[in-house]
Protein backbone atom coordinates (compact mmCIF):
# COMPACT_ATOMS: atom_id res chain seq x y z
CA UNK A 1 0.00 0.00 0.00
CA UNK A 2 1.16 3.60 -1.10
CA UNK A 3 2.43 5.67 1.89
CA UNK A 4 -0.48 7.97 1.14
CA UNK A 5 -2.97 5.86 1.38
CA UNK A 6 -1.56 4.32 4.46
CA UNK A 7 -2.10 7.98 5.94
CA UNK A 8 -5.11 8.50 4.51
CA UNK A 9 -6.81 5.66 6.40
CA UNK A 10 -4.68 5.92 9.63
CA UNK A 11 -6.33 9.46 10.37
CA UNK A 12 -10.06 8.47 9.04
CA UNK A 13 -9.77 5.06 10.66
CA UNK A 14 -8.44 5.26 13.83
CA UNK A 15 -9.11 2.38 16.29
CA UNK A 16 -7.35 0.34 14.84
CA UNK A 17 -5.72 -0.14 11.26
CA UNK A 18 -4.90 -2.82 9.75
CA UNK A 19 -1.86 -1.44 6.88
CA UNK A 20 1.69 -2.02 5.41
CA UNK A 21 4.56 -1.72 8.24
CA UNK A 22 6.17 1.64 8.01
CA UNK A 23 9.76 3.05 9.94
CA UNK A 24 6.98 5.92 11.00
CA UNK A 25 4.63 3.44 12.97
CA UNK A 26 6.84 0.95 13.98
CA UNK A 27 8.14 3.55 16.10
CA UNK A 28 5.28 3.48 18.26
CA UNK A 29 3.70 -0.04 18.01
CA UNK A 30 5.63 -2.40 21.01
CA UNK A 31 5.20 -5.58 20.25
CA UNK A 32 3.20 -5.94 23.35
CA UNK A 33 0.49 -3.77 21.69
CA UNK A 34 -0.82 -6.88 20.15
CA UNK A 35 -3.03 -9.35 21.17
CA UNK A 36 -3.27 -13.00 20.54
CA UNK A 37 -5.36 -12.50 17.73
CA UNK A 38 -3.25 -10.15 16.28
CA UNK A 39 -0.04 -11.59 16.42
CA UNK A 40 -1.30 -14.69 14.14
CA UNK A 41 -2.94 -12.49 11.91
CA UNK A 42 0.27 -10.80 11.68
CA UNK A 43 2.35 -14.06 11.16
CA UNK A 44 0.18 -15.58 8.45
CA UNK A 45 0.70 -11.86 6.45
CA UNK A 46 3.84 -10.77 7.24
CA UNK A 47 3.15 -7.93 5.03
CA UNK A 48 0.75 -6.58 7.90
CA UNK A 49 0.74 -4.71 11.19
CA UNK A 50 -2.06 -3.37 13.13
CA UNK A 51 -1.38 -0.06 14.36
CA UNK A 52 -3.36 1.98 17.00
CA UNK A 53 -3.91 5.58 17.99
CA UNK A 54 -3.18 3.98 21.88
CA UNK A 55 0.21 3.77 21.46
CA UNK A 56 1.45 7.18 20.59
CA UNK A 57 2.85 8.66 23.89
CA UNK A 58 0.50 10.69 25.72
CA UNK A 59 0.07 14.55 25.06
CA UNK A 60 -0.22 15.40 29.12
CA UNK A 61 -0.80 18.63 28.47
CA UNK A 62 2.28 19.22 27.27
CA UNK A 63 3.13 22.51 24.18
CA UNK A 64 1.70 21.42 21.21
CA UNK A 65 5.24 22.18 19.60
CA UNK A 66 6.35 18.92 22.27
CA UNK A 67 3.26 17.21 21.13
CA UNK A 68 4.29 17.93 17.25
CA UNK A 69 7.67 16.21 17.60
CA UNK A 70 6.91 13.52 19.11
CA UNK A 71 3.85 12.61 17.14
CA UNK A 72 1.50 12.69 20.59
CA UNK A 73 -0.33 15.82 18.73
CA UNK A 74 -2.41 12.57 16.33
CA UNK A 75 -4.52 11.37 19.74
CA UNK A 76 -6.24 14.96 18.81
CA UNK A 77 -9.05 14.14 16.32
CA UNK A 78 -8.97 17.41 15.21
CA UNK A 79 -5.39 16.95 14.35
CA UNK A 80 -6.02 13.75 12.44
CA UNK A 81 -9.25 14.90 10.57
CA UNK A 82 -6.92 17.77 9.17
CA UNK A 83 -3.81 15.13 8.42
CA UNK A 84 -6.92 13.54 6.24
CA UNK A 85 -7.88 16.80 4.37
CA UNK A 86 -4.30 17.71 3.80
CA UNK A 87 -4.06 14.23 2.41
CA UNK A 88 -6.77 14.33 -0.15
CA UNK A 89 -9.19 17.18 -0.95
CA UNK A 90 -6.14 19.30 0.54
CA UNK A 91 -3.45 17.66 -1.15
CA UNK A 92 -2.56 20.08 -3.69
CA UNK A 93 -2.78 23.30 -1.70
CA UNK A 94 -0.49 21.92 1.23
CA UNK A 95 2.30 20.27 -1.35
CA UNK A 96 2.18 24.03 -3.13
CA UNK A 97 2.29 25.44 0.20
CA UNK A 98 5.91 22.60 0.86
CA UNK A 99 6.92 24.16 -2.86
CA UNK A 100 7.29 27.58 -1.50
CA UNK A 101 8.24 27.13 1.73
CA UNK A 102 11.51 24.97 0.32
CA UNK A 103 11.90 28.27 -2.04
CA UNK A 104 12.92 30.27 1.09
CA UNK A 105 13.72 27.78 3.84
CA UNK A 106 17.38 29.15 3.87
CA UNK A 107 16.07 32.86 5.06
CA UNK A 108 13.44 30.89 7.19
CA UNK A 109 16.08 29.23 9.32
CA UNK A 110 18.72 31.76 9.07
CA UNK A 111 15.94 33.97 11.00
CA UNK A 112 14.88 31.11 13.10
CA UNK A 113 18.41 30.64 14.66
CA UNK A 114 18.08 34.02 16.28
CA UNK A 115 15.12 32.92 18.25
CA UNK A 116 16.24 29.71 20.16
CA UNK A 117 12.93 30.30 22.26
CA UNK A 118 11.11 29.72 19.23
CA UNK A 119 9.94 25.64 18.23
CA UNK A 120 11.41 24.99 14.52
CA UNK A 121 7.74 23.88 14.09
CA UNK A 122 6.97 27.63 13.41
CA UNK A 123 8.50 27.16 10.09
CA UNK A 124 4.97 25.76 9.18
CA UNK A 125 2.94 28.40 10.19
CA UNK A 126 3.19 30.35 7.03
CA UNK A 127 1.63 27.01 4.92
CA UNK A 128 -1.34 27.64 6.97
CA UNK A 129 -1.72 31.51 6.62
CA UNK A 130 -0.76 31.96 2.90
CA UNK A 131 0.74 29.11 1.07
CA UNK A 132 3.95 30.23 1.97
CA UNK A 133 3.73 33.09 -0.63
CA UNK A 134 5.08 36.70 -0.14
CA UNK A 135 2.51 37.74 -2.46
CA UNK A 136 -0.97 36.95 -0.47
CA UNK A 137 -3.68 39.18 0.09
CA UNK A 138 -6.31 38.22 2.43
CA UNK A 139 -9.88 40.07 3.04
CA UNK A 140 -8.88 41.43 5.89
CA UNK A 141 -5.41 43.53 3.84
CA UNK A 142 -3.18 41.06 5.80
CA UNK A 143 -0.39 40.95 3.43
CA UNK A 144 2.63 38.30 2.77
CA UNK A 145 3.86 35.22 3.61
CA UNK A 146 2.60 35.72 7.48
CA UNK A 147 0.16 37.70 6.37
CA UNK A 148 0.67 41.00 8.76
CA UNK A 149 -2.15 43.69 8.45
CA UNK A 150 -0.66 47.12 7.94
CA UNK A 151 -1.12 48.66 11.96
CA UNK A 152 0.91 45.27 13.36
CA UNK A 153 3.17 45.86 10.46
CA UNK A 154 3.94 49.30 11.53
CA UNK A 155 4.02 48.57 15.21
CA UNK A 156 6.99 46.20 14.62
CA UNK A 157 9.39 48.48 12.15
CA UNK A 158 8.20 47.42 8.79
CA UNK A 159 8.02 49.62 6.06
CA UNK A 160 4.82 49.85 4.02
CA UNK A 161 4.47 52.78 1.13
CA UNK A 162 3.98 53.35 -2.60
CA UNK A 163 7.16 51.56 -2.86
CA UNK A 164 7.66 49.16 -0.22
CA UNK A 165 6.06 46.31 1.62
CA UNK A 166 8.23 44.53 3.78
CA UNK A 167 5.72 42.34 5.02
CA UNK A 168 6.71 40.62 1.63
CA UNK A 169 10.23 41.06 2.62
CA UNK A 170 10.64 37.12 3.59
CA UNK A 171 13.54 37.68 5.86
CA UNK A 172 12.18 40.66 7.46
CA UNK A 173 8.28 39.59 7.86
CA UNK A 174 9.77 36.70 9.73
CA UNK A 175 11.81 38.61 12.00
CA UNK A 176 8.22 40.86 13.01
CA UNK A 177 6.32 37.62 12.97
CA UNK A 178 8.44 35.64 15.54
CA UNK A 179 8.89 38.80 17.54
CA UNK A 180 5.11 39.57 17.74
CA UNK A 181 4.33 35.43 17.99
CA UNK A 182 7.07 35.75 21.39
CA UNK A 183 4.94 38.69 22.77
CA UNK A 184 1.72 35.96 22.60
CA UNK A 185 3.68 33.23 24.11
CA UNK A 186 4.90 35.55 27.29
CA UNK A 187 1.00 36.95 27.60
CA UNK A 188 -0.25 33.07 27.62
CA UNK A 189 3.04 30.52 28.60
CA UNK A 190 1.79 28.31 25.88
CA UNK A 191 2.19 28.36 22.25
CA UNK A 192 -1.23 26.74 21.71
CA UNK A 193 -2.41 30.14 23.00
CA UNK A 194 -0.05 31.94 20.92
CA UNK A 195 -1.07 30.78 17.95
CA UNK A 196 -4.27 30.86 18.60
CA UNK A 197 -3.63 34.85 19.44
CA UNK A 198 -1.62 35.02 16.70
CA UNK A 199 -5.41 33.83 14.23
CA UNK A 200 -7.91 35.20 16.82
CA UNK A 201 -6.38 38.38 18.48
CA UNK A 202 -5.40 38.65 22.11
CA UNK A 203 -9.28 39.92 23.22
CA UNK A 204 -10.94 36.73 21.80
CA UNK A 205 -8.94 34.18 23.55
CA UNK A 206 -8.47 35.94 26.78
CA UNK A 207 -12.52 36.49 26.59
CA UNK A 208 -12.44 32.65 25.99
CA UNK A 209 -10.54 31.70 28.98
CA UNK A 210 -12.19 33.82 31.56
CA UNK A 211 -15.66 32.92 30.02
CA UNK A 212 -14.69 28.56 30.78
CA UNK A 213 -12.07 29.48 33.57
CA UNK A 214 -9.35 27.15 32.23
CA UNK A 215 -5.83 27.29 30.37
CA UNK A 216 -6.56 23.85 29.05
CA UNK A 217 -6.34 24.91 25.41
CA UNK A 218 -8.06 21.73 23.62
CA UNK A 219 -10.95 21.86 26.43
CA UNK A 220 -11.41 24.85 24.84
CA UNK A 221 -11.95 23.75 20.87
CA UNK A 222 -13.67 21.21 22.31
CA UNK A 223 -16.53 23.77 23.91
CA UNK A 224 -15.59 25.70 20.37
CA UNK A 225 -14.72 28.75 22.53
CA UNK A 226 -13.38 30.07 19.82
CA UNK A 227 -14.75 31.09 16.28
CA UNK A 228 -14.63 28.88 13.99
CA UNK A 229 -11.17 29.74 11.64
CA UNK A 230 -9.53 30.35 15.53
CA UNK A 231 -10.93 27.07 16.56
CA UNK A 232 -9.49 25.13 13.73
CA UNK A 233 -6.18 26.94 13.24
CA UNK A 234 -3.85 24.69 16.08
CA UNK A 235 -4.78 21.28 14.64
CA UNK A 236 -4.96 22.09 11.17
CA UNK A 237 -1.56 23.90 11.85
CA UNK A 238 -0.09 20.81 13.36
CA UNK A 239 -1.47 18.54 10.45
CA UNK A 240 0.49 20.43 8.21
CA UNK A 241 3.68 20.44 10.17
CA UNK A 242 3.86 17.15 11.07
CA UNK A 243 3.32 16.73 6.89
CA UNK A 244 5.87 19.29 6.23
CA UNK A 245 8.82 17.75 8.76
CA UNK A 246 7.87 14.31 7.82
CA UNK A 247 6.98 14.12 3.90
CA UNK A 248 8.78 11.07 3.16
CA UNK A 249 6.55 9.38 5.27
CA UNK A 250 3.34 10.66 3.09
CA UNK A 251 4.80 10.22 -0.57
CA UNK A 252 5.46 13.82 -0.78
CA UNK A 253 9.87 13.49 -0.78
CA UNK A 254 9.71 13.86 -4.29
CA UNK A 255 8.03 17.80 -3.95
CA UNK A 256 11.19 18.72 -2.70
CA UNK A 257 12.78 21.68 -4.27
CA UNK A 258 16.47 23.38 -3.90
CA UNK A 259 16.23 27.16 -1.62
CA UNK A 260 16.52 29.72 -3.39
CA UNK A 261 20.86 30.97 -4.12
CA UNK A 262 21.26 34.63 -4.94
CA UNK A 263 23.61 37.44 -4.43
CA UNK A 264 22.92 40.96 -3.35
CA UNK A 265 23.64 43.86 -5.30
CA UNK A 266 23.49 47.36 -4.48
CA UNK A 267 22.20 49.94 -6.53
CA UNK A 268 23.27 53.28 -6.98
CA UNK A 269 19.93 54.92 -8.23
CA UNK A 270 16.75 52.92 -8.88
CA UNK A 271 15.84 51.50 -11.43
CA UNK A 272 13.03 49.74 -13.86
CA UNK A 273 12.48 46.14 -12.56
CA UNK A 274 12.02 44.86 -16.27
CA UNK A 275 14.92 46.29 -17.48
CA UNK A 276 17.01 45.21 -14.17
CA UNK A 277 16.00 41.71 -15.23
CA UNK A 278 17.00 42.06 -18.67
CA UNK A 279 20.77 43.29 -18.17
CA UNK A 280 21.32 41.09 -15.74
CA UNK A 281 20.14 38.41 -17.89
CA UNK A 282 17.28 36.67 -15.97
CA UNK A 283 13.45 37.37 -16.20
CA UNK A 284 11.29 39.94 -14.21
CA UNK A 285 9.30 36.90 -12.08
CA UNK A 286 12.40 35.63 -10.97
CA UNK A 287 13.79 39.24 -10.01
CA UNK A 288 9.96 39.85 -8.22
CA UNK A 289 10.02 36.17 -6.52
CA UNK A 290 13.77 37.20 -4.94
CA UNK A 291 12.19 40.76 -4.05
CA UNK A 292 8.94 40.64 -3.61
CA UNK A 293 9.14 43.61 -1.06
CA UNK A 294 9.13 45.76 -3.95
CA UNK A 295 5.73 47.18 -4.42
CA UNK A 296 6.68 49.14 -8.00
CA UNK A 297 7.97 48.89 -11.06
CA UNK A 298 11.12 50.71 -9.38
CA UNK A 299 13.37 49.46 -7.02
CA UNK A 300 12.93 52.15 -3.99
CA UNK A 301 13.77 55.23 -4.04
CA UNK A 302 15.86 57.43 -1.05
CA UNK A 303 16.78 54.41 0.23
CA UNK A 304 20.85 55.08 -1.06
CA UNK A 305 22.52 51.74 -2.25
CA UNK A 306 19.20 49.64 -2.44
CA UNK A 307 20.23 45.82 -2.01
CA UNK A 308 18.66 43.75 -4.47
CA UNK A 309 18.80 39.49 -4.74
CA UNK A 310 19.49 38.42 -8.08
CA UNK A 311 20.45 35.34 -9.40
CA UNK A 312 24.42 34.03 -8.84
CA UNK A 313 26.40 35.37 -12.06
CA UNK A 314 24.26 38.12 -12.18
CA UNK A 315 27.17 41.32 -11.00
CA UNK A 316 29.59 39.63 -13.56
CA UNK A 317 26.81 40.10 -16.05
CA UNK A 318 25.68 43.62 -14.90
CA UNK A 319 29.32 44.77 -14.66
CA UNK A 320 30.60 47.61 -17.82
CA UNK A 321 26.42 47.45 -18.42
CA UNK A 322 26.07 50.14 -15.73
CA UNK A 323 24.94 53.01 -18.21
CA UNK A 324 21.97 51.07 -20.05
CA UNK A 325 21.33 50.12 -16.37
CA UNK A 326 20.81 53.42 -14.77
CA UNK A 327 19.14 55.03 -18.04
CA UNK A 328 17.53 57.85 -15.27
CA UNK A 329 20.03 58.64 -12.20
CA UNK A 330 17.73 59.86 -9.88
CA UNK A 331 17.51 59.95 -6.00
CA UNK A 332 13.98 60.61 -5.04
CA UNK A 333 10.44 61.10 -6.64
CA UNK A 334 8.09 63.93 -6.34
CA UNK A 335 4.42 63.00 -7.12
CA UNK A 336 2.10 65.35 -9.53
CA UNK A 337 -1.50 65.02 -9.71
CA UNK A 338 -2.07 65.80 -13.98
CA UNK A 339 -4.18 68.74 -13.87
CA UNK A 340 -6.45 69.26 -17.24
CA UNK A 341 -5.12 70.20 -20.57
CA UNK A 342 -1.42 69.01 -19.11
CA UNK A 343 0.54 66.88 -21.13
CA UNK A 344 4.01 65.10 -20.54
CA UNK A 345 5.95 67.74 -22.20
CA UNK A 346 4.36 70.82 -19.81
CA UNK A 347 5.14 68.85 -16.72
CA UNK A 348 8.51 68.20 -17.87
CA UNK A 349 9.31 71.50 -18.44
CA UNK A 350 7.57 73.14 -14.67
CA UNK A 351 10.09 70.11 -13.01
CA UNK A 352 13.19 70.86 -15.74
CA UNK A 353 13.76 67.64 -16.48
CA UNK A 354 13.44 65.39 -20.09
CA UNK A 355 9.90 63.82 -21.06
CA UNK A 356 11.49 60.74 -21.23
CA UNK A 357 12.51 60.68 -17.76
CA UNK A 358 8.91 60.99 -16.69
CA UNK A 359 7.78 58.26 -19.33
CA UNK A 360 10.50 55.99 -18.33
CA UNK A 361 9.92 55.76 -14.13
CA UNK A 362 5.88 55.82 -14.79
CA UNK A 363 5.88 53.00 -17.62
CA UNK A 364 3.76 55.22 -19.64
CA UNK A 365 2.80 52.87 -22.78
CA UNK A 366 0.70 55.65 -24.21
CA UNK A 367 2.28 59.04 -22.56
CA UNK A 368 0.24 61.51 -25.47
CA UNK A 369 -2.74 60.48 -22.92
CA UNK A 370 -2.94 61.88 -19.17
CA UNK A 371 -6.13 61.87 -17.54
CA UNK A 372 -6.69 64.35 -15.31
CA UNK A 373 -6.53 63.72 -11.76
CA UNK A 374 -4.00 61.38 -12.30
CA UNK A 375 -0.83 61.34 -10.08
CA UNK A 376 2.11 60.22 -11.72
CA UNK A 377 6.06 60.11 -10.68
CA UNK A 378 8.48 63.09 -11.04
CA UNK A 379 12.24 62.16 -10.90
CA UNK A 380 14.25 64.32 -8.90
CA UNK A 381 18.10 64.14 -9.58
């Protein structure tokens, strides 16, 4: 039997399952387990094992992090119902979700090595709240890979303008992220609770534990003290990390991808992200995928020597290409709202600078047409 089906049925059947011998149960199943019964039906097949949920170690209300690593987190139903989705219906979300986070698991850890306090189960938590990608938008405006709304982005020293979102700044979102997920886990002394926090906000789940009086965490999804998304987030959470840390065990090995190399550059005026790409011979995804803090079609300005990631090779190739590089050198931008009757030639000429210029940084592909009202970008040298 496939690995993945093996999964599939241990988490919808649970008590117990009869399925192909695995290094991942064995692990767990004693001999002793077995009864009588058993142990002939297991010596006339020797291709069979039963396997129960009884002999995981018990959770004893120990982190779920703990609980996680040692596999304890499966006597949770919860937990196991969401193993099942992520196994099936779920499949393809969660193994794009492993895609991505493989992309940037070398800025994940480097970041994760500065918070020892932190469980390397963490590492997970952006599968859950985006797919892993820096690029996510939910309802709410929450924005990247840990998908930060603006006021907690601000609150924790990430930049957010017309030209920047670090919130899609991997290294930097992750560095907020595990700082604000820390604050949780000092309010509450439990990750469960910080997570939970982290979903829910701090007013829901305090409401929730003075409401039922307990700091039993699953007493309170079983009561669903929570809303519903809240409610869900810890075991579907530690489905997909115990998928994540363990894919070899669920047919998923061959998902994994190299992390992502690069090299940092820095600029010495900004520049056109399509035409960044093209001198330094790779395409403008790749150049967005290694950046995707930049929110324009110009690497900041006023930021001096930006640092961009490129791929390896890519200074050699830039290198003597500086001029067709920098086509506008240009420190800062103004912003002009196009007042009627104005054309690209009459602004040029109030600001002193060429037409081109102010084609060039806006990506005008029809600049004999300004709207009025319109606010476009003024180079300033």
């Amino acid at each position: 039997m496939h690995n993945k089906a093996l999964c599939f049925f241990l988490f919808c059947i649970f008590l117990p399952i009869t399925a192909y011998s695995t290094p991942f149960f064995n692990t767990f199943i004693p001999e002793s387990a077995y009864n009588n019964e058993q142990a002939e039906q297991s010596s006339s097949s020797a291709k069979h094992t039963v396997w129960s949920i009884r002999t995981l170690p018990e959770m004893n209300g120990r982190d779920t992090s703990l609980c996680i690593s040692d596999f304890s987190i499966l006597r949770r139903q919860e937990v196991r119902k969401s193993i099942a989705f992520y196994l099936s219906d779920g499949r393809e979300e969660a193994v794009r979700g492993f895609y991505q986070a493989d992309f940037y698991k070398t800025e994940i850890d480097s970041v994760l090595i500065s918070f020892p306090s932190v469980p390397k189960e963490i590492a997970a938590l952006p599968i859950l709240e985006s797919g892993y990608s820096p690029f996510a938008v939910s309802r709410m405006k929450a924005v990247g890979a840990w998908q930060i709304i603006a006021p907690t982005a601000l609150s924790l020293g990430l930049t957010v303008n017309s030209w920047i979102d670090e919130r899609r700044d991997v290294r930097k979102s992750t560095v907020a992220a595990l700082q604000h997920l820390s604050f949780l886990y000092n309010c509450y002394g439990q990750w469960d609770f910080a997570l939970a926090a982290y979903n829910g906000g701090t007013p829901c789940i305090s409401k929730a534990i003075r409401k039922h009086q307990t700091l039993d965490y699953w007493t309170l999804v079983e009561k669903s003290a929570f809303r519903p998304e809240t409610n869900n987030y810890v075991p579907q959470f530690s489905a997909l990390a115990i998928i994540y840390f363990n894919r070899e065990l669920f047919g998923i090995e061959k998902y994994r991808i190299k992390a992502q190399e690069y090299e940092e550059i820095g600029l010495a005026y900004p520049v056109r992200i399509d035409d960044l790409a093209r001198i330094s011979g790779t395409t403008t995804e790749i150049v967005q995928k290694l950046n995707p803090e930049i929110a324009g079609i110009i690497t900041p300005p006023g930021k001096g020597r930006y640092l961009v990631r490129l791929p390896p090779g890519s200074a050699d190739r830039i290198m003597g290409r500086e001029d067709r590089l920098y086509h506008v050198k240009f420190s800062s931008i103004a912003r002009h709202k196009v007042k009627k009757g104005e054309s690209v030639q009459k602004i040029a000429k109030i600001y002193g600078i060429d037409p081109s210029a102010i084609i060039y940084i806006n990506g005008m592909e029809r600049p004999y047409y300004l709207k009025a009202g319109k606010e476009i970008f003024i180079p300033k040298l």
